[in-house]
Protein backbone atom coordinates (compact mmCIF):
# COMPACT_ATOMS: atom_id res chain seq x y z
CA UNK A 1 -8.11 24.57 5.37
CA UNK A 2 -4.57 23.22 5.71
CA UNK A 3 -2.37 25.20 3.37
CA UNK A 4 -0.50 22.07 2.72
CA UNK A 5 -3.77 20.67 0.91
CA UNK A 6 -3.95 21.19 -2.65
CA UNK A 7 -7.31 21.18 -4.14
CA UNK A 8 -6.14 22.85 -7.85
CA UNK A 9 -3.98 19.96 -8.93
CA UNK A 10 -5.20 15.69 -8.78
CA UNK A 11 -3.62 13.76 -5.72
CA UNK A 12 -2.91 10.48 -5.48
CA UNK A 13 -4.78 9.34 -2.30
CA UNK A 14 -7.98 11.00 -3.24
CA UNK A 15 -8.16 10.09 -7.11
CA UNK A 16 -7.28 6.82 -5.31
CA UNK A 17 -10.63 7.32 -2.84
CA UNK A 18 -12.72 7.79 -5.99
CA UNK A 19 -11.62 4.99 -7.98
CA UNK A 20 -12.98 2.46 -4.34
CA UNK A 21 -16.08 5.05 -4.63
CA UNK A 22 -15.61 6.99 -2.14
CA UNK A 23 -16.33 10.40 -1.02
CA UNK A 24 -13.36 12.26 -0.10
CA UNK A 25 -11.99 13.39 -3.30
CA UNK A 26 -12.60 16.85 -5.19
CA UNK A 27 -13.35 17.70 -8.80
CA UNK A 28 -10.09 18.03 -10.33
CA UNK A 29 -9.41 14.35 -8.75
CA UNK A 30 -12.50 12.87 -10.77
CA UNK A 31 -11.20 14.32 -13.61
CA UNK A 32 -8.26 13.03 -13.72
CA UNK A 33 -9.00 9.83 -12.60
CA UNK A 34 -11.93 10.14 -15.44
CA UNK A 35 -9.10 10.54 -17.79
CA UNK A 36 -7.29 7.76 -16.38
CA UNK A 37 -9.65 5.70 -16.70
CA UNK A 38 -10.01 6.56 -20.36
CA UNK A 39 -7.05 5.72 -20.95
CA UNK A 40 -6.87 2.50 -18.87
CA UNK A 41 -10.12 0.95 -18.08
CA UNK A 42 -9.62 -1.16 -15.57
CA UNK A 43 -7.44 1.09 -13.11
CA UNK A 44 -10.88 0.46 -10.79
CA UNK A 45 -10.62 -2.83 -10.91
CA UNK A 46 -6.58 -2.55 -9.95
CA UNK A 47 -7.72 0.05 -6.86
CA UNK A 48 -10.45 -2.57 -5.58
CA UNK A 49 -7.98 -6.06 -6.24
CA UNK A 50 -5.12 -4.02 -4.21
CA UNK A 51 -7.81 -3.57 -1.61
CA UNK A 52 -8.79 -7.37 -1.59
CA UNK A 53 -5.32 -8.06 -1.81
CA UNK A 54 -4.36 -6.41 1.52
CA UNK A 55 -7.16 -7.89 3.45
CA UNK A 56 -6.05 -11.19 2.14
CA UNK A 57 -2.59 -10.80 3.00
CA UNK A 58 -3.34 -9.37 6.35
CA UNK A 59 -6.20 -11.90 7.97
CA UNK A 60 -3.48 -14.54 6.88
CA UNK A 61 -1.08 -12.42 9.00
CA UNK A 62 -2.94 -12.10 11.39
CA UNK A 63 -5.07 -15.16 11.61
CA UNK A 64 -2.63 -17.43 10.96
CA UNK A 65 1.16 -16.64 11.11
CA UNK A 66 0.65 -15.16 14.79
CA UNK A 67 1.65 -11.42 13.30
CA UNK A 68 0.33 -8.66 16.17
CA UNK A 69 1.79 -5.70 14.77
CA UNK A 70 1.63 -4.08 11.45
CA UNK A 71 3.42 -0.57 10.18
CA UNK A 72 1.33 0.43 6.86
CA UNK A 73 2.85 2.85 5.06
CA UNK A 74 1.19 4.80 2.40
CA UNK A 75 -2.10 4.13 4.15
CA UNK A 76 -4.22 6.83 2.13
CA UNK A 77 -7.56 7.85 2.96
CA UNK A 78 -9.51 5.05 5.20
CA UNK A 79 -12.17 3.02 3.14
CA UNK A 80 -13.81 -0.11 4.01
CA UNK A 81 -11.81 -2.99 5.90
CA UNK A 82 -8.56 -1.13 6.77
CA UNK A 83 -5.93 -2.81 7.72
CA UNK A 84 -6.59 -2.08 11.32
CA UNK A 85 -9.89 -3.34 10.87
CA UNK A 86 -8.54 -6.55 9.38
CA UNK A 87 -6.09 -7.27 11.74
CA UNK A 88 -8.09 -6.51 14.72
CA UNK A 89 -11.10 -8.76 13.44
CA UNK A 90 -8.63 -11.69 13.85
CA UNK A 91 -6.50 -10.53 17.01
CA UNK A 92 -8.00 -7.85 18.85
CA UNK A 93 -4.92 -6.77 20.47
CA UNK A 94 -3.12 -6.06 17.16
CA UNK A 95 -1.15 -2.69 17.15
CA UNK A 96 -1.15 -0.87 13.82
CA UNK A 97 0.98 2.62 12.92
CA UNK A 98 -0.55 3.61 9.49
CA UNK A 99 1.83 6.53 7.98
CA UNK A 100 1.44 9.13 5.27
CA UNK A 101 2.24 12.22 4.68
CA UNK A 102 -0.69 13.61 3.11
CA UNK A 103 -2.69 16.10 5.76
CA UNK A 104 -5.85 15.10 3.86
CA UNK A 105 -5.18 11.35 4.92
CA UNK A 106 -4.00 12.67 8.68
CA UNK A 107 -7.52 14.81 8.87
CA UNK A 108 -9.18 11.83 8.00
CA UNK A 109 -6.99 8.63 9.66
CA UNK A 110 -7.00 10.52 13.19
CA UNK A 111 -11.33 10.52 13.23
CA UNK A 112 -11.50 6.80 11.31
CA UNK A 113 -8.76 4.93 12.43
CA UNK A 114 -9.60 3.38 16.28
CA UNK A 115 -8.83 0.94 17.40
CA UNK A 116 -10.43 -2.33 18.84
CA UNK A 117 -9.61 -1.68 23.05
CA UNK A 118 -7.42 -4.46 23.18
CA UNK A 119 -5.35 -3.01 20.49
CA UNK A 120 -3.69 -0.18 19.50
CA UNK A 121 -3.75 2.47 16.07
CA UNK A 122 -1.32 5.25 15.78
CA UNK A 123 -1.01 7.37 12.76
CA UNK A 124 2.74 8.59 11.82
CA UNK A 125 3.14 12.27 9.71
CA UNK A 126 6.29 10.81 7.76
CA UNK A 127 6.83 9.84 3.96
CA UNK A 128 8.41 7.08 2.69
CA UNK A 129 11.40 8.59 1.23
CA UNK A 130 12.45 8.29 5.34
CA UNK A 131 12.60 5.05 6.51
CA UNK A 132 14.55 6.62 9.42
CA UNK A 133 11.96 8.45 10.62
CA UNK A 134 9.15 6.35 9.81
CA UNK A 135 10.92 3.94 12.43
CA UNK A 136 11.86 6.46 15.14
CA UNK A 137 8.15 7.34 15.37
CA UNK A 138 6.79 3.52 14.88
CA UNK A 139 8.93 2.56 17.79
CA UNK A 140 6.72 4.55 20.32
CA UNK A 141 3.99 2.43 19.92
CA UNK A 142 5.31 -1.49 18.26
CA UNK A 143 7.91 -3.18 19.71
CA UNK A 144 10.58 -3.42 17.04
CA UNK A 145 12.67 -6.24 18.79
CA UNK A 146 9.16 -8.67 17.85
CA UNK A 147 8.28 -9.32 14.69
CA UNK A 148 6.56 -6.85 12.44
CA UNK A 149 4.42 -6.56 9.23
CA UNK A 150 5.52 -3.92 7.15
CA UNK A 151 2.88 -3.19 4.51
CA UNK A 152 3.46 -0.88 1.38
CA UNK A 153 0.69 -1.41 -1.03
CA UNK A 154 0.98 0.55 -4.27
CA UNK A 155 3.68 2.73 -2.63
CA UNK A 156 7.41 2.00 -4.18
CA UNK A 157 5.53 3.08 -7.60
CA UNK A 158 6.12 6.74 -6.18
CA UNK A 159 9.44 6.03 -5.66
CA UNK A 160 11.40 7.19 -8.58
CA UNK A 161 14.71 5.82 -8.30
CA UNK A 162 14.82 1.88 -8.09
CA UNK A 163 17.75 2.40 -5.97
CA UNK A 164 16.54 4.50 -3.60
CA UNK A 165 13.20 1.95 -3.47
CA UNK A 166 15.13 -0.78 -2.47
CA UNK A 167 17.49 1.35 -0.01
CA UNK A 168 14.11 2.54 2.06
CA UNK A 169 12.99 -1.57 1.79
CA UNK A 170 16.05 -2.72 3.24
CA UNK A 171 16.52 -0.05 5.87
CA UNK A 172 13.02 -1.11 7.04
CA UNK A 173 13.49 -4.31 6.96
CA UNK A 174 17.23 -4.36 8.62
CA UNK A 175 15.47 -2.54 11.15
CA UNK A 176 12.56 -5.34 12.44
CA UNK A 177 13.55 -9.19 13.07
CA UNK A 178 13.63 -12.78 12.50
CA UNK A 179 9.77 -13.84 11.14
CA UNK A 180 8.72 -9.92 10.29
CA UNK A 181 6.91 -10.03 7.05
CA UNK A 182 7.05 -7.72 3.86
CA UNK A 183 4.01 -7.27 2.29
CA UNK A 184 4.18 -5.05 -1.52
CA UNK A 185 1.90 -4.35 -4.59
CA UNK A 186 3.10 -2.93 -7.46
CA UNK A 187 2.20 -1.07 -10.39
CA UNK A 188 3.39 -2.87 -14.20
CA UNK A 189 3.31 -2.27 -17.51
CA UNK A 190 4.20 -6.33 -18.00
CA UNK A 191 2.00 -7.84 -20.67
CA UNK A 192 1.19 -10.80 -19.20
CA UNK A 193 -0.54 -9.30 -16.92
CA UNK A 194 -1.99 -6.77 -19.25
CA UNK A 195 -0.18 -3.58 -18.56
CA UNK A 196 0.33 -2.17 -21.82
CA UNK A 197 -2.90 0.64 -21.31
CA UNK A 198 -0.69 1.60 -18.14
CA UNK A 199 1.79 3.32 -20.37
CA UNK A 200 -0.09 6.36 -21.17
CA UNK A 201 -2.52 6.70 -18.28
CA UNK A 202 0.99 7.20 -16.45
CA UNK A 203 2.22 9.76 -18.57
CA UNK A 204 -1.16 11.59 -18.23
CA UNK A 205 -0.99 11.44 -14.93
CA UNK A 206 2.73 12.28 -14.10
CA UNK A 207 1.56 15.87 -16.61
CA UNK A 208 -1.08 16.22 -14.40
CA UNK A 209 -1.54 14.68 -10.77
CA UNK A 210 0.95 14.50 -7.86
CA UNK A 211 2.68 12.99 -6.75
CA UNK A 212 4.97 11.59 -9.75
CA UNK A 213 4.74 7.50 -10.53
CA UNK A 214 6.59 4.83 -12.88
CA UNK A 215 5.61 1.02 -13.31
CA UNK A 216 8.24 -1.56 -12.50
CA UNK A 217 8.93 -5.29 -14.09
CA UNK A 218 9.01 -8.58 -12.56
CA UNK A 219 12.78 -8.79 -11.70
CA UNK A 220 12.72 -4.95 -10.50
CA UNK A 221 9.89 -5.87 -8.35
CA UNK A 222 11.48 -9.01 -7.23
CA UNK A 223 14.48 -7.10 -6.14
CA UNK A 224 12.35 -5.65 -3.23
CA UNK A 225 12.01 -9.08 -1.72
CA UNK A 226 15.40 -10.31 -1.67
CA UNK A 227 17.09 -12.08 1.45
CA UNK A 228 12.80 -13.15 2.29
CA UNK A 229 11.29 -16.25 1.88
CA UNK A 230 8.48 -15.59 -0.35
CA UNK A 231 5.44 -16.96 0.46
CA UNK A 232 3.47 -19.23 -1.97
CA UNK A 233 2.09 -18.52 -4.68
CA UNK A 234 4.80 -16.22 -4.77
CA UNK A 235 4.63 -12.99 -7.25
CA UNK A 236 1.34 -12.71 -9.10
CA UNK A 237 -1.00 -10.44 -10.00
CA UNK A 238 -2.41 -8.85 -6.67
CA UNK A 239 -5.51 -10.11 -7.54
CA UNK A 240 -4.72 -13.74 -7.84
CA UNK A 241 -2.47 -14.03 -4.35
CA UNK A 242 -4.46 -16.89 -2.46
CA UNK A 243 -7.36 -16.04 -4.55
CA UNK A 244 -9.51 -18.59 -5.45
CA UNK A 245 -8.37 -19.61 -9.01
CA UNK A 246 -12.35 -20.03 -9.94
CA UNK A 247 -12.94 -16.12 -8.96
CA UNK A 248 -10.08 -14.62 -9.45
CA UNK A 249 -9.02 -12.40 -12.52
CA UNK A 250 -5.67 -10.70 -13.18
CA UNK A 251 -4.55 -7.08 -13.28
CA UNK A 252 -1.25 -5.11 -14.11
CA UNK A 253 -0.38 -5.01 -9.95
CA UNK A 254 2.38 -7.01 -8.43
CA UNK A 255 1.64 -8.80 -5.21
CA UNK A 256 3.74 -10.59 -2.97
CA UNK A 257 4.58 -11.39 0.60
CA UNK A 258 7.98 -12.16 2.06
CA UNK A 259 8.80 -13.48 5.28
CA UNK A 260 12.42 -12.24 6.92
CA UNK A 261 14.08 -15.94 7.59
């Protein structure tokens, strides 16, 4: 086994697996995603609407603003409809870098993740605290001078420092041009959109799961996306982005998309 994988303390990407019901987690992850859950019910329902959310986000991407490349970082362990999946149902020659820096996720992303043959998948061993080298590597397989999706669902949450969050946004961002796209969830403990149980089943988990997370409010979260054109219906609950209003329901996750003018 990888000495870098730790199976005596939770992990994010594989508490994460078993919350979508899936198979690649161990026992101290259902635990503590047991407890979790305890404390905040509907963190299942937040793990499947950020799912939803992305394959939203990126069929309209794909399918519709002419987007054929996509850099998704914080990918975590492949479930159904990746986002190489998604993108590749709607252009076939869509080129995708997923990156994470969990050796679990690499094991798993290098058998999973193929692509369609018109198309291209690459998986990057980076983390997001280095946009710098999350680009060098990205630039050997999507051409940075076209535009570029850059997706990070439920990752800035393990980004301490607000500061630092937006500094790794904008250096990606800086980095692609004219009509890339910025595509974010977000953890929050925001009322309205009934984050309150958040609270503690974040401090349980920063006392006992890596890595480390903290919620963010509306104008933090909005600070991620400035200098973009957001696209309609702006930021909502990721559940409700160009959901239908009839089936959609609301949970404590951000979601937005932002277009670089």
């Amino acid at each position: 086994m990888n000495d870098r994988i730790r199976t005596d303390i939770a992990h994010n990407a594989r508490v994460w697996n078993y919350w979508l019901g899936g198979k690649d987690n161990y026992p101290v992850d259902r635990a503590v995603g047991d407890q979790v859950t305890a404390f905040y019910p509907s963190i299942g329902e937040v793990a499947r609407a950020d799912r939803a959310f992305l394959g939203r986000a990126v069929t309209h991407l794909a399918a519709e603003a002419g987007v054929r490349q996509f850099l998704d970082i914080g990918t975590g362990l492949p479930t159904a409809d990746n986002t190489h999946e998604v993108a590749q149902r709607a252009a076939p020659d869509a080129r995708i870098v997923y990156v994470d820096n969990d050796p679990i996720v690499l094991t798993h992303a290098r058998a999973l993740l193929t692509s369609a043959p018109e198309g291209v998948t690459e998986y990057v061993d980076a983390d997001a605290h280095d946009p710098e080298r999350i680009l060098a590597a990205a630039g050997a397989t999507l051409d940075l001078s076209r535009p570029v999706a850059v997706m990070m669902l439920g990752i800035l949450n393990f980004v301490l420092d607000t500061d630092e969050a937006r500094s790794i946004v904008r250096a990606l961002m800086d980095a692609v041009p004219s009509g890339s796209f910025l595509v974010l969830t977000h953890p929050t403990l925001e009322p309205e959109l009934g984050g309150e149980g958040n609270k503690a089943a974040m401090a349980f988990w920063n006392e006992n799961a890596t890595p480390p997370i903290t919620a963010r409010d509306r104008t933090e979260f909005a600070s991620f996306l400035d200098g973009l054109d957001v696209l309609e219906p702006g930021i909502v609950s990721c559940a409700r982005w160009r959901h239908a209003a009839s089936e959609a329901y609301t949970v404590a996750q951000f979601g937005a998309v932002g277009r670089k003018p």
